[in-house]
Protein backbone atom coordinates (compact mmCIF):
# COMPACT_ATOMS: atom_id res chain seq x y z
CA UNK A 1 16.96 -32.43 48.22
CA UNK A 2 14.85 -35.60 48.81
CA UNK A 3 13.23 -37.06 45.38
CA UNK A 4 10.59 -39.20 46.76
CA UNK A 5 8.96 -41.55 44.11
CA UNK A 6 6.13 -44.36 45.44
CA UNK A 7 3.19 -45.75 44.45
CA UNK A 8 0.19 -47.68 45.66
CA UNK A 9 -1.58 -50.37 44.28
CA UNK A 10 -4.44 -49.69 45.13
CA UNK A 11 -6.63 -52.96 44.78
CA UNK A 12 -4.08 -55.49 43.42
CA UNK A 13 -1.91 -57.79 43.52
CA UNK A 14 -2.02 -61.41 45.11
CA UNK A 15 0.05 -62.07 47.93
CA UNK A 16 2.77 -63.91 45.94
CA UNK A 17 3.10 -61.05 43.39
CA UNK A 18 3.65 -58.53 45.81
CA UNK A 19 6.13 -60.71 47.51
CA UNK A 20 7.76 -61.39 44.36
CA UNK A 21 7.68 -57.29 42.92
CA UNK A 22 9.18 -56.76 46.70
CA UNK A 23 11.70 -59.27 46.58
CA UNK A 24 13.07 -58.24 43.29
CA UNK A 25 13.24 -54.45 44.09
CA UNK A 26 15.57 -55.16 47.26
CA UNK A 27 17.83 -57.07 44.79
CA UNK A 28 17.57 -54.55 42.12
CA UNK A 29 18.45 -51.91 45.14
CA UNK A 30 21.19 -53.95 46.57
CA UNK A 31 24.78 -52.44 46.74
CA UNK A 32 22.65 -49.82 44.95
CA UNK A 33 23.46 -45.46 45.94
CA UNK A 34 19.97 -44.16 45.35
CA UNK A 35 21.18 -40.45 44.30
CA UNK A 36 19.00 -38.76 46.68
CA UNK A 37 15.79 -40.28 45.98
CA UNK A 38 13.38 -41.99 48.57
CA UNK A 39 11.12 -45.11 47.12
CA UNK A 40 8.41 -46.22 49.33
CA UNK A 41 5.53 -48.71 48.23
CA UNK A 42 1.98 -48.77 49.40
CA UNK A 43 0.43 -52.50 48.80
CA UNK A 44 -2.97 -54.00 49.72
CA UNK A 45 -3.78 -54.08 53.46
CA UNK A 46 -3.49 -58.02 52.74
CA UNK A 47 0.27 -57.64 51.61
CA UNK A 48 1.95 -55.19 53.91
CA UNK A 49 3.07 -57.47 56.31
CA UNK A 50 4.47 -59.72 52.81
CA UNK A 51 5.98 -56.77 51.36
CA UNK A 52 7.93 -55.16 54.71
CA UNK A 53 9.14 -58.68 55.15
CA UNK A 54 10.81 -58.93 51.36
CA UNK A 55 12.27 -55.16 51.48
CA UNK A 56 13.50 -56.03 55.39
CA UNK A 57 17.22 -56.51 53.82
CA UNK A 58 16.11 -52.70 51.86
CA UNK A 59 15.39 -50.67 54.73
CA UNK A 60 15.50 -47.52 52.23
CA UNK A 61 12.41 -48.31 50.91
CA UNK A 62 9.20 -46.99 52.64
CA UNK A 63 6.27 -49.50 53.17
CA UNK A 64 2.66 -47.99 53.44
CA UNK A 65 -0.84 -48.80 54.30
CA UNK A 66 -3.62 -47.66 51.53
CA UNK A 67 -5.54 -46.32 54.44
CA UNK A 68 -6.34 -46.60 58.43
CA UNK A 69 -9.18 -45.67 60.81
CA UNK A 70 -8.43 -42.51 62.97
CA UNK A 71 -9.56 -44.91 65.77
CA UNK A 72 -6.90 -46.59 67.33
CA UNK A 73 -9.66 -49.83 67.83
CA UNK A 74 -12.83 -50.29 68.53
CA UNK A 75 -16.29 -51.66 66.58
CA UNK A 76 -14.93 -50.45 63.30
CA UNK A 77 -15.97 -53.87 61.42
CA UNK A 78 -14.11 -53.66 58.64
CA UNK A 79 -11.54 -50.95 59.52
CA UNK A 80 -7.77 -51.39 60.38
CA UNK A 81 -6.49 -48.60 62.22
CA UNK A 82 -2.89 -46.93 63.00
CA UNK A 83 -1.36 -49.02 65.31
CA UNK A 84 -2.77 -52.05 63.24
CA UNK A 85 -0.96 -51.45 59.51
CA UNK A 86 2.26 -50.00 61.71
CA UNK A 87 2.33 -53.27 63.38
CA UNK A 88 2.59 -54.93 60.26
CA UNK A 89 5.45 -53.17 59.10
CA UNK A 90 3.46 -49.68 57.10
CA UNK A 91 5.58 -46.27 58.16
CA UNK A 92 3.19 -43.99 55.68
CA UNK A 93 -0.31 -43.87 55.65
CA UNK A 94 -2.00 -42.53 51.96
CA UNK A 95 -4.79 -40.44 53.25
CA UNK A 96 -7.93 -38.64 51.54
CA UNK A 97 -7.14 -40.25 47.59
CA UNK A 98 -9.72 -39.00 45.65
CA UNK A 99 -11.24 -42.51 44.63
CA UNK A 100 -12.22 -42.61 49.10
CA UNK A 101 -13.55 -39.24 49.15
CA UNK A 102 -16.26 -40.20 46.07
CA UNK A 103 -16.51 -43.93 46.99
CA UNK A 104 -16.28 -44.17 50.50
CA UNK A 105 -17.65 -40.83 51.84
CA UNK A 106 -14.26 -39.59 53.04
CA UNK A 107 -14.45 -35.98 54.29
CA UNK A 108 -12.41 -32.95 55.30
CA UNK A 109 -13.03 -34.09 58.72
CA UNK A 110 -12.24 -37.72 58.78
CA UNK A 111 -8.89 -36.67 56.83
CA UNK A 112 -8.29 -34.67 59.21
CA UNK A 113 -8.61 -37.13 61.74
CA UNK A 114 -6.28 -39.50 60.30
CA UNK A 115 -4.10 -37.22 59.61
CA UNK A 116 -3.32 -36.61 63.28
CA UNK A 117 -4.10 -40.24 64.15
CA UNK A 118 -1.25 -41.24 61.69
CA UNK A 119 1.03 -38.58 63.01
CA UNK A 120 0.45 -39.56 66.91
CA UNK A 121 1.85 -42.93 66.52
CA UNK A 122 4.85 -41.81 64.58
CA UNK A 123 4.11 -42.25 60.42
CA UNK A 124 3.89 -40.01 57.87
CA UNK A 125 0.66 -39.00 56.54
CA UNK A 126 0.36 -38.85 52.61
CA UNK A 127 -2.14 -36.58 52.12
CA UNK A 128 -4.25 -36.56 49.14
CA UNK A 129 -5.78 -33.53 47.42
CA UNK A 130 -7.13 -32.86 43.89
CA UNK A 131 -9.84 -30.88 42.61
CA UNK A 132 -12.43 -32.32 39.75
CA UNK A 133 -12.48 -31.68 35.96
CA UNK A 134 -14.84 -28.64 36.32
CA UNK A 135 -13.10 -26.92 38.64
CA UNK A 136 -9.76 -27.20 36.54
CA UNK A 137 -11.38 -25.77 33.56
CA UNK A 138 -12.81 -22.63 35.80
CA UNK A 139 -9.55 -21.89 36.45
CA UNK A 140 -10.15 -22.41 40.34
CA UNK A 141 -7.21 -25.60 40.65
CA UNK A 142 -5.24 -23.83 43.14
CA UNK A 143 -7.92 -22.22 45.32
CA UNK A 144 -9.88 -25.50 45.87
CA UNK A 145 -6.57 -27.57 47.00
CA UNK A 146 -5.16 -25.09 49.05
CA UNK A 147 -8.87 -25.43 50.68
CA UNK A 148 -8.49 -29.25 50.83
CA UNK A 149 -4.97 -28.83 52.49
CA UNK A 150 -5.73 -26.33 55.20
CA UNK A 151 -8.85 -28.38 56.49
CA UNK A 152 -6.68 -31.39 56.70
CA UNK A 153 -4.07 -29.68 57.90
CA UNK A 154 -5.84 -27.48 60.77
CA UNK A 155 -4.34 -26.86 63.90
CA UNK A 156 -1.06 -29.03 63.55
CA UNK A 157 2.07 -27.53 64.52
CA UNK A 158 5.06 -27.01 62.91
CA UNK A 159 6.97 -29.90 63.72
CA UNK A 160 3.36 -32.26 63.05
CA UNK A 161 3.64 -30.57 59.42
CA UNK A 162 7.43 -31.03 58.83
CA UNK A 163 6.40 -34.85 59.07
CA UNK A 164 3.57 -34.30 56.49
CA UNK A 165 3.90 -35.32 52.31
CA UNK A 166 1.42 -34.03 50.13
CA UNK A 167 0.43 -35.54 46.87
CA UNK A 168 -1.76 -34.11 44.08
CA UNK A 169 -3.81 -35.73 42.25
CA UNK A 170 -5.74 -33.63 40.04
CA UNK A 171 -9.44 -35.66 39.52
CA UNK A 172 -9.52 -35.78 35.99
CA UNK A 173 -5.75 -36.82 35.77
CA UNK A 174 -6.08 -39.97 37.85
CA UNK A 175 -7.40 -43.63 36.55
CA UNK A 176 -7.29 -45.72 33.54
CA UNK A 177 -9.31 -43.23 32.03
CA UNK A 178 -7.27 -40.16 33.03
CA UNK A 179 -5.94 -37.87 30.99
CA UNK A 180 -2.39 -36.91 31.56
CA UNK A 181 -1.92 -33.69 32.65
CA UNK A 182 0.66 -30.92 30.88
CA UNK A 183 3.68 -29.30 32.94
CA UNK A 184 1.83 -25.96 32.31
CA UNK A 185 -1.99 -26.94 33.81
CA UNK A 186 0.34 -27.86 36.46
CA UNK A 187 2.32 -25.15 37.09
CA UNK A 188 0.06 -22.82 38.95
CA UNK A 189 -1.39 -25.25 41.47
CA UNK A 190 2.03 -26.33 42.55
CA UNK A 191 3.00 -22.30 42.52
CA UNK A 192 0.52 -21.84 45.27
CA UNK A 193 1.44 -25.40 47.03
CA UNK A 194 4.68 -24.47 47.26
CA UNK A 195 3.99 -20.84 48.43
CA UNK A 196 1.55 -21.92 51.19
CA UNK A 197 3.09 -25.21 52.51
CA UNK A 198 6.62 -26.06 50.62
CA UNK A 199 8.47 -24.78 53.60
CA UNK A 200 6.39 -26.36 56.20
CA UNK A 201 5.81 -29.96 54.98
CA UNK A 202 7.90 -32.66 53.96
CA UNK A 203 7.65 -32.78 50.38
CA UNK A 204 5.12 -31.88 47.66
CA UNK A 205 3.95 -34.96 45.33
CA UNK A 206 2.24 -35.01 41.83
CA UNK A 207 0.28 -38.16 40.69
CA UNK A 208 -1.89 -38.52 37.87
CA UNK A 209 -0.81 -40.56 34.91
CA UNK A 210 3.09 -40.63 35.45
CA UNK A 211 4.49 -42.36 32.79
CA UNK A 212 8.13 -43.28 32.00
CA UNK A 213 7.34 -40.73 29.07
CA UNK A 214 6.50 -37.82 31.11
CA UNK A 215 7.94 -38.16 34.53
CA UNK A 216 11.46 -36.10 33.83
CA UNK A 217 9.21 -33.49 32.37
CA UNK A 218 7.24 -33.20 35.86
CA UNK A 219 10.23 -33.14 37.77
CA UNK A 220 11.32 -30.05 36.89
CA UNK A 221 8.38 -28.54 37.58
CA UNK A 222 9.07 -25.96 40.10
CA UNK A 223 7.50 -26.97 43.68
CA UNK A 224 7.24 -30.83 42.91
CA UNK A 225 9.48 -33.16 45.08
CA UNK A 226 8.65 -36.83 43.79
CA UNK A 227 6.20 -38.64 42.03
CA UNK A 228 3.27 -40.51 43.21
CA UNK A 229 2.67 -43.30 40.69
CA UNK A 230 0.10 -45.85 39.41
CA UNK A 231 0.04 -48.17 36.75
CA UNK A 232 3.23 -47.61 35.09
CA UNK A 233 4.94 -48.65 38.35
CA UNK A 234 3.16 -51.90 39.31
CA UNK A 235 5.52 -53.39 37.15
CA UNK A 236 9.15 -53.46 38.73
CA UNK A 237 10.59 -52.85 35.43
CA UNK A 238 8.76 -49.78 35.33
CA UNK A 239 9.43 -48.47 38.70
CA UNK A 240 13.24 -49.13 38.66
CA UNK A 241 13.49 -47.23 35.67
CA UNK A 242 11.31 -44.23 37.49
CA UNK A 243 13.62 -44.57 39.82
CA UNK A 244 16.64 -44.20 37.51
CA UNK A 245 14.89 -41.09 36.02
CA UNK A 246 14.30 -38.70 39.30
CA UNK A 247 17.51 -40.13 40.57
CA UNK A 248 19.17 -38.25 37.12
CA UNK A 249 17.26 -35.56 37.30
C-alpha cells in the first residue's frame, strides 16, 4: 500500500527558501528506502519551476501546482493553466481547497473542469472536499462530501478515477485557527469515502491540522492513505520526521 504524505504551501515561501527546503529534502532522501510512502510538495506558482529543479536528483518526490485554469490558454489574465505549471515541472494539481471555493468563487463546476483538464494532459488531480463547521455538528459530514466528490467526479471513467487522490479537509479543521479534528469525528466520513470511491481512486487523504503529535493516530484510521499537511511541514525538519512516521506505520 502507497502512504502518500505532501503538503502545500499555500502562499509562502520566497524563492530561495523553497529552493533551499527542496534542496535539503533530496539530501535528506538520498540513498534513502522510503518504506512505501510517496512525498510530493506543492509550492507557490512562483517556485515550482525552483523546487522541480532542486528535487531533479529525487525523482520520488512529487512536485505540484496550488492550482490551474481548466483552459489550456487563452485571456485568463491572471490564470496559469495545465500545460503551463506541467511545463514547469508540477505532476499534481491541488484542486477545489476549501480556502478557493470561499475566496475565489470556486464551484462544483469549475472543479470539475479542472479536474478533467488536469487529467487530459497526464497529472493527477488532488481533489479537495470538506464540509463547514455546521454541517459537522448536524451530523451531515459524510453526506455533503460524498456530494462534493460525485459532482467533481461526474462522468469520468474508471481508468480517469484510478488516476484521481482525494484529500479531506474538513472546514473547521483547516487554518491557523483550526481545530484539530479527533480519529472518531473522522471515522464516519472516511467510512463512506472509502465505501463509495476507495476502490476506484488513487488514494484517500486527510488534512486538517496534522501535527507530528497526531499524525500516527490518523493513519490508522481505516480508509485514510496519507496525509495532506500544512504548517507543521513547511519546515523540513517537520516533514522528514512525518515522513519517518507513515513510513513506520
Amino acid at each position: 500500500m502507497t502512504v502518500w504524505v505532501g503538503t502545500s504551501w499555500k502562499m509562502n515561501k520566497t524563492l530561495a527558501e523553497a529552493t533551499g527546503w527542496a534542496q535539503g529534502l533530496a539530501e535528506a532522501l538520498a540513498g534513502r528506502e522510503l518504506g512505501g510512502v510517496q512525498p510530493f510538495v506543492i509550492p507557490p506558482a512562483t517556485a515550482i519551476a525552483a523546487v522541480a529543479a532542486a528535487l531533479a536528483e529525487e525523482p520520488r518526490v512529487l512536485v505540484g501546482a496550488q492550482n490551474a485554469h481548466w483552459e489550456d490558454a487563452g485571456a485568463w489574465t491572471g490564470e496559469v493553466s495545465v500545460p503551463q505549471v506541467a511545463d514547469a515541472g508540477a505532476r499534481i494539481v491541488e484542486i477545489g481547497h476549501s480556502e478557493r471555493r470561499e475566496h475565489f468563487a470556486e464551484t462544483d463546476e469549475t472543479v470539475r473542469a479542472k479536474v478533467a483538464a488536469t487529467l487530459a494532459h497526464g497529472l493527477v488531480p488532488l481533489l479537495c472536499v470538506g464540509e463547514p463547521a455546521h454541517v459537522q455538528a448536524a451530523g451531515g459530514s459524510g453526506a455533503h462530501i460524498l456530494e462534493q466528490v460525485g459532482r467533481a467526479l461526474e462522468g469520468l471513467a474508471e481508468d480517469q478515477l484510478a488516476r484521481v487522490l482525494i484529500a479531506y479537509e474538513p472546514v473547521w479543521a483547516i487554518g491557523e485557527h483550526g481545530r484539530p479534528a479527533t480519529t472518531a469525528e473522522l471515522a464516519e466520513p472516511f467510512a463512506a469515502l472509502a465505501a463509495a470511491w476507495g476502490s476506484r481512486v488513487q488514494g484517500l487523504l486527510y488534512g486538517g491540522s496534522v501535527n507530528l503529535d497526531n499524525a500516527a493516530d490518523l493513519l490508522g484510521i481505516p480508509g485514510v492513505d496519507g496525509l495532506f499537511v500544512g504548517r507543521t511541514a513547511w519546515r523540513l525538519e517537520g516533514y522528514l520526521r512525518l515522513l519517518e512516521i507513515a513510513a513506520g506505520r
